[in-house]
Protein backbone atom coordinates (compact mmCIF):
# COMPACT_ATOMS: atom_id res chain seq x y z
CA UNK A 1 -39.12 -67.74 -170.76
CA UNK A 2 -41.72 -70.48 -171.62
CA UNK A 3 -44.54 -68.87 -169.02
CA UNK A 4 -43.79 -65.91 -171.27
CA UNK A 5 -44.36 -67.30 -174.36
CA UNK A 6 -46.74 -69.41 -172.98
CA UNK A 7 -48.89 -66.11 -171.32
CA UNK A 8 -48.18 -64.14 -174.96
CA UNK A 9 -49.70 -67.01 -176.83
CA UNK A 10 -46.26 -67.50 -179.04
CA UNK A 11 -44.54 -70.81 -180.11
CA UNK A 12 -40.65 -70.94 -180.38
CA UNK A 13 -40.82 -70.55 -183.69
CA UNK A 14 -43.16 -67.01 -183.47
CA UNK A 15 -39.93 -65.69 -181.11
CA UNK A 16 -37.40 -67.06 -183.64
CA UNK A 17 -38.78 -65.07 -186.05
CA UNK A 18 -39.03 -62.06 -183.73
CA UNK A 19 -35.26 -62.05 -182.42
CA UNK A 20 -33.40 -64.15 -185.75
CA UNK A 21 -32.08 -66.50 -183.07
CA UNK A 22 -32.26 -70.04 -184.30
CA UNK A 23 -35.26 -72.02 -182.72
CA UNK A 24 -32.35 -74.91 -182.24
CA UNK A 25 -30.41 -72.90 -179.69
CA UNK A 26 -33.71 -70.89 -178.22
CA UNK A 27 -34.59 -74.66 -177.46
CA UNK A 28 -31.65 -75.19 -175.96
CA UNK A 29 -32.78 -72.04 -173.58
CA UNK A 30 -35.73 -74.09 -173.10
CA UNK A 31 -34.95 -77.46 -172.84
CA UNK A 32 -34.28 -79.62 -169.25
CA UNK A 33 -31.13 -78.81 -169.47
CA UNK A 34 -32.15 -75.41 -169.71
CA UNK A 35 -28.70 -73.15 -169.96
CA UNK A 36 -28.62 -69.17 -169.92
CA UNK A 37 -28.38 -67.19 -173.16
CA UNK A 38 -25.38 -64.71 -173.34
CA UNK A 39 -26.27 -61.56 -172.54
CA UNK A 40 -26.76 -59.82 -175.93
CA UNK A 41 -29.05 -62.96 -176.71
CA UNK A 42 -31.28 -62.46 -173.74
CA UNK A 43 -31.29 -58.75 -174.27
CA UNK A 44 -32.75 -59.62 -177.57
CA UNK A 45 -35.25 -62.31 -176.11
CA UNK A 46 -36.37 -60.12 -173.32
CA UNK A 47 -37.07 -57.08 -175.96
CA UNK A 48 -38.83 -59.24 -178.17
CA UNK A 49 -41.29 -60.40 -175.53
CA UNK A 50 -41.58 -57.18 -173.92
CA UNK A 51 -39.84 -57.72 -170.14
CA UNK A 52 -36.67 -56.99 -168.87
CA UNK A 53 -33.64 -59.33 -168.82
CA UNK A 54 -33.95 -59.82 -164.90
CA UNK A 55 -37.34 -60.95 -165.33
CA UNK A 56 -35.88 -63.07 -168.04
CA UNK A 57 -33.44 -64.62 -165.69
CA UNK A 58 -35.08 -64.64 -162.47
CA UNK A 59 -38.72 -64.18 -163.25
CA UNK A 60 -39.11 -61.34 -161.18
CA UNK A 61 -39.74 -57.98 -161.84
CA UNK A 62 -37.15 -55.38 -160.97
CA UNK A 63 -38.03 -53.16 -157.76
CA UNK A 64 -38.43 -49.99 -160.14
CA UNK A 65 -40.03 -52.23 -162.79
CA UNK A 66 -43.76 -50.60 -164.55
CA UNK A 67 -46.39 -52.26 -163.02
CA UNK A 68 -47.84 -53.47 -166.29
CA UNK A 69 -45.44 -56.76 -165.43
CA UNK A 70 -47.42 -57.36 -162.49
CA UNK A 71 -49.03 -60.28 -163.29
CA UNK A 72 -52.71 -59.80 -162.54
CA UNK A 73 -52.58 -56.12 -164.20
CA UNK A 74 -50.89 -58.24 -167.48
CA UNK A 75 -53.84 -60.86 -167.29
CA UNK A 76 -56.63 -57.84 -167.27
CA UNK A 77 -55.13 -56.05 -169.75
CA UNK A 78 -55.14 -59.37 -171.68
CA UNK A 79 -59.11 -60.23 -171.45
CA UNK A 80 -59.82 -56.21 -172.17
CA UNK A 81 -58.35 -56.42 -175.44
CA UNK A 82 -59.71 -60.13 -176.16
CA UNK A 83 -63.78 -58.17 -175.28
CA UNK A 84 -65.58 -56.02 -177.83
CA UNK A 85 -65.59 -52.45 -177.69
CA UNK A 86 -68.70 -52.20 -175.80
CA UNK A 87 -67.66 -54.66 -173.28
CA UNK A 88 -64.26 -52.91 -172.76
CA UNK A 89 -65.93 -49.63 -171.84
CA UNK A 90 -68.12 -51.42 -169.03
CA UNK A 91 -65.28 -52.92 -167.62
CA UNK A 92 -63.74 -49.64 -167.46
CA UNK A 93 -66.67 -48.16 -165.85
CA UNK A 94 -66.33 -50.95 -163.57
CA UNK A 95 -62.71 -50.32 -162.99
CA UNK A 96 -63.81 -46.74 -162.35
CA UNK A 97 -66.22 -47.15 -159.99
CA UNK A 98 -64.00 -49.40 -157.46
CA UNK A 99 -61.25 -46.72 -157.75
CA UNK A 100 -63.52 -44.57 -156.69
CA UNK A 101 -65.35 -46.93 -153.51
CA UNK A 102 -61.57 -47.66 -153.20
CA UNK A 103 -60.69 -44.02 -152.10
CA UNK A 104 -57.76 -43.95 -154.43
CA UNK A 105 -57.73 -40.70 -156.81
């Protein structure tokens, strides 16, 4: 949960506010002691940050799992919205072009 918040850019108060859960106990989640959240509390942690539950708990992503939790394809996504319009469309054209040298339609 922390390399989540941690990759989103949130604090443990930005997911308080997103799931109600007290910051208290989502330390407590956090903490060395670390303990798991019930499940209807890690359902609502996992929503709120945009994963599933088993890559809540585990930190991996399930084998079915969209590929936009692959890590790398997260990151990019990331610095595309972070550039300016203009730059975003040359990166794309980028991204095109090594699809296409690629071979992969």
């Amino acid at each position: 949960m922390r390399a989540e918040l941690d990759f989103l850019g949130l604090t443990v108060k930005d997911l308080s506010a997103r799931t109600g859960i007290a910051q208290g106990t989502l330390n407590c989640y956090l903490g060395v002691r670390a303990s798991m959240p019930p499940a209807d509390i890690a359902t609502k942690i996992a929503s709120a940050l945009g994963v599933t539950v088993e890559f809540l708990v585990t930190g991996q992503k399930a084998k079915k799992q969209n590929r936009l939790f692959d890590t790398n394809v997260r990151s990019t996504i990331q610095i595309l919205l972070e550039l300016g319009e203009k730059d975003a469309e040359t990166m794309l054209g980028i991204a095109k072009v090594l699809k296409k040298q690629s071979g992969k339609n």
